[in-house]
N, C-alpha and C. Protein backbone atom coordinates (compact mmCIF):
# COMPACT_ATOMS: atom_id res chain seq x y z
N UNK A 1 133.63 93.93 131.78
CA UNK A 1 133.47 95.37 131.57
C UNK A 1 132.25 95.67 130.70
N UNK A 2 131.95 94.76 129.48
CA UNK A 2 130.91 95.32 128.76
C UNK A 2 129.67 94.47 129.02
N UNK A 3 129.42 93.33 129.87
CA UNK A 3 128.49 92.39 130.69
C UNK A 3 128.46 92.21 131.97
N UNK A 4 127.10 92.79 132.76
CA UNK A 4 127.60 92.61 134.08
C UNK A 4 126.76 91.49 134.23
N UNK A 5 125.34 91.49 134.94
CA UNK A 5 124.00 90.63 135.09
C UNK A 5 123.54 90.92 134.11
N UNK A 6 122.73 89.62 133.58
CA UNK A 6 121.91 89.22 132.59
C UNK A 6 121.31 88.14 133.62
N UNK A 7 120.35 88.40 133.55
CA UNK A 7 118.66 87.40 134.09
C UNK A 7 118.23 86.77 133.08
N UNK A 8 118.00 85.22 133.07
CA UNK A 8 117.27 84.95 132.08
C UNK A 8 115.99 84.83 132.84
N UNK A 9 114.64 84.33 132.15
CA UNK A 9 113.32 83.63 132.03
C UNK A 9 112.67 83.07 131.56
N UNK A 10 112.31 82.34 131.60
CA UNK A 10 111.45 80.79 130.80
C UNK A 10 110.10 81.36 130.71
N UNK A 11 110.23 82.63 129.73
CA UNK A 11 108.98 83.16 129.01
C UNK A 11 109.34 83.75 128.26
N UNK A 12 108.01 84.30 126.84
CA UNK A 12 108.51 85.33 126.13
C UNK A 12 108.17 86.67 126.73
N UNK A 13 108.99 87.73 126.39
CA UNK A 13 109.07 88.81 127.13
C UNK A 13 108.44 90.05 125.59
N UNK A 14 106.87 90.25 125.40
CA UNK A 14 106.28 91.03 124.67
C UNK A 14 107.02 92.25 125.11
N UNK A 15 108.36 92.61 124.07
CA UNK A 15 109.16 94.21 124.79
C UNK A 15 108.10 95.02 123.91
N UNK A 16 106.82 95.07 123.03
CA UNK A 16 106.43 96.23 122.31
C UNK A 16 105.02 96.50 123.42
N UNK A 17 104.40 95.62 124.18
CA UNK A 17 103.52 95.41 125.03
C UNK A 17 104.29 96.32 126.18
N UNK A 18 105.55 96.06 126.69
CA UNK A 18 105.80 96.29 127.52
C UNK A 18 106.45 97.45 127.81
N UNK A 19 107.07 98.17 126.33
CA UNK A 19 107.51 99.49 126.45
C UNK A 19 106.02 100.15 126.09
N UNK A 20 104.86 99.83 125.94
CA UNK A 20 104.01 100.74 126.16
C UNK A 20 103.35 100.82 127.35
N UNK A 21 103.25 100.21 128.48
CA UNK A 21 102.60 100.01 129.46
C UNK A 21 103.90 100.59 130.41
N UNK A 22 105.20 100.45 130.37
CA UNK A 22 105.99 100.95 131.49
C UNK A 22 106.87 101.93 130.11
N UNK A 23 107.06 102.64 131.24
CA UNK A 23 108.12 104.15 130.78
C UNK A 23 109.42 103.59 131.33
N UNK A 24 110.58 103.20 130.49
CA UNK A 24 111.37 103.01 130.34
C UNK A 24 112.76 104.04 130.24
N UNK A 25 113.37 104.29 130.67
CA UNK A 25 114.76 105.44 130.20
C UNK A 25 115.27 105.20 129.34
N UNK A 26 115.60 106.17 128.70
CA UNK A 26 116.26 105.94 127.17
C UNK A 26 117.89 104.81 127.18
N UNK A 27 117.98 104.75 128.03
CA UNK A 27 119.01 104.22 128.18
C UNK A 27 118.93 102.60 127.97
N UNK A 28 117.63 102.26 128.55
CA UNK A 28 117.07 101.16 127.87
C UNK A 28 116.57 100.31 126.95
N UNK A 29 117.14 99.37 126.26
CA UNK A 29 117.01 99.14 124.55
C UNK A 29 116.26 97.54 124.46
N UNK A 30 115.58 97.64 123.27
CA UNK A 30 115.08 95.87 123.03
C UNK A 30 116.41 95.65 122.80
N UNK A 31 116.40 93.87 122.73
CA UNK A 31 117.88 93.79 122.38
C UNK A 31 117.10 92.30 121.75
N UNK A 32 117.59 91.81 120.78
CA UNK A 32 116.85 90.74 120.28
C UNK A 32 118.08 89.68 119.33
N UNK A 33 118.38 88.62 119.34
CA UNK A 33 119.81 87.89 119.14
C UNK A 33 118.66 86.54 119.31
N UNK A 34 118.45 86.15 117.44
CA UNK A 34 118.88 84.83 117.53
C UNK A 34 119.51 83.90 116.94
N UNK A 35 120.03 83.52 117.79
CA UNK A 35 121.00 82.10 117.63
C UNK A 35 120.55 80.86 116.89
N UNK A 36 121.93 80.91 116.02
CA UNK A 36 122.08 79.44 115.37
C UNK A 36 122.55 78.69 116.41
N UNK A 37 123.58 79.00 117.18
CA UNK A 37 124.66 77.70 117.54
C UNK A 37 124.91 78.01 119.56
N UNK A 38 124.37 80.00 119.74
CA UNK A 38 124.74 80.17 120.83
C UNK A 38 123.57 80.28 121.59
N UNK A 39 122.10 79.99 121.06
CA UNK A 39 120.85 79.95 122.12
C UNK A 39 120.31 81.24 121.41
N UNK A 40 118.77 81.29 121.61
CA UNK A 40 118.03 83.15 121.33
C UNK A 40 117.92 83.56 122.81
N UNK A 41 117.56 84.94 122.31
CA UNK A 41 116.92 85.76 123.50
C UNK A 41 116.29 87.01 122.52
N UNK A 42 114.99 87.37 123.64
CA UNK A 42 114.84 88.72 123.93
C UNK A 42 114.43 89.04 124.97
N UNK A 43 114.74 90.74 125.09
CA UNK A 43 114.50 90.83 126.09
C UNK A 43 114.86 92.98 126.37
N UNK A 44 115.45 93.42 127.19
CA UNK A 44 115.69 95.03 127.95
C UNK A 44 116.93 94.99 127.93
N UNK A 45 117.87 95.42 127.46
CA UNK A 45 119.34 95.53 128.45
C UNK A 45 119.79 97.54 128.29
N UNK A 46 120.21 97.40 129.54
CA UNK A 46 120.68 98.70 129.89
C UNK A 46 121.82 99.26 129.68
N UNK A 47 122.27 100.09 128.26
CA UNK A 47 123.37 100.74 128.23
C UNK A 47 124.49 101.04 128.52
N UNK A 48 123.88 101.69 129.89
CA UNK A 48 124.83 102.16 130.16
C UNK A 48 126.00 101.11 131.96
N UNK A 49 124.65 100.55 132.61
CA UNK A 49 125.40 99.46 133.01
C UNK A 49 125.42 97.99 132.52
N UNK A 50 124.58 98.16 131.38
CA UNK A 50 124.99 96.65 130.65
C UNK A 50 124.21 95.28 131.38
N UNK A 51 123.42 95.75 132.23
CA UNK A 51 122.51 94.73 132.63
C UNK A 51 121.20 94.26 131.86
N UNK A 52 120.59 93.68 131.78
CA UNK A 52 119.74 92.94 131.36
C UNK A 52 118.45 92.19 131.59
N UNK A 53 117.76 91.72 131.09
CA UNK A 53 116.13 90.74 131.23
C UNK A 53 115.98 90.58 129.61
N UNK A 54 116.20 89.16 130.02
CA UNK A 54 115.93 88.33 129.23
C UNK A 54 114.84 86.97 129.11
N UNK A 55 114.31 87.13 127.96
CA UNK A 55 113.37 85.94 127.58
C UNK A 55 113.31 84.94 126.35
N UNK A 56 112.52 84.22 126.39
CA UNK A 56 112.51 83.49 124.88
C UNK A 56 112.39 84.69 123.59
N UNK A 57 113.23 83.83 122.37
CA UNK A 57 112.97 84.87 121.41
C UNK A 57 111.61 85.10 120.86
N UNK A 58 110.91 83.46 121.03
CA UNK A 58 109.64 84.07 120.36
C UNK A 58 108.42 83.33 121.48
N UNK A 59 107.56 83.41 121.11
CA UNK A 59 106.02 82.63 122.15
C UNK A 59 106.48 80.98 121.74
N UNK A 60 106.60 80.38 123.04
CA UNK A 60 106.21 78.90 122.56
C UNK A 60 104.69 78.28 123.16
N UNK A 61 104.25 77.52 122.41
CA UNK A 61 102.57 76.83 122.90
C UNK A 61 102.74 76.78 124.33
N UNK A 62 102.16 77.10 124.81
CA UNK A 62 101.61 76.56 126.45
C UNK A 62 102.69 77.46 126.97
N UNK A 63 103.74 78.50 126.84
CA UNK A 63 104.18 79.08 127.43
C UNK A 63 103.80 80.55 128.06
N UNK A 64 104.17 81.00 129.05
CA UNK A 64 103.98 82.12 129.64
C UNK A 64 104.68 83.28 128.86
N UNK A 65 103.68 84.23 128.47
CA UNK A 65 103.70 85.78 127.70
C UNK A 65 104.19 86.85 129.17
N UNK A 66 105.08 87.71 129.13
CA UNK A 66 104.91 88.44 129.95
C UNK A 66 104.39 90.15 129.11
N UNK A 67 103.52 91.18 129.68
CA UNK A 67 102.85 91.94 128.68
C UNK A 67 103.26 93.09 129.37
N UNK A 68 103.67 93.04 130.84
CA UNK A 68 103.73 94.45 131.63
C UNK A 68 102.91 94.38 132.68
């Protein structure tokens, strides 16, 4: 009921890059969780159906940035 889809991706996901380049609905929030014991993320998740995009919490070397 309160998780439907969640997407992950094997990148970091720049959400301040990316809420300026795309117009987003308010309904749409950073959501940022990191984990000691249950994994990080960041990433978009949607309110009101509770879906999601998710990425690494932070940049790792040689990894892919997504900007928008």
């Amino acid at each position: 009921m309160n998780c439907r889809e969640w997407v992950y991706f094997d990148c970091y996901i720049d959400t301040e890059s990316v809420s300026r380049t795309i117009v987003l609905p308010d309904c749409v929030q950073v959501h940022v969780h990191r984990g000691t014991h249950d994994g990080s993320e960041r990433g978009f998740v949607c309110m009101e159906c509770h879906d999601a995009i998710m990425g690494n919490y932070e940049p790792r070397e040689g990894g892919m940035i997504f900007r928008g």
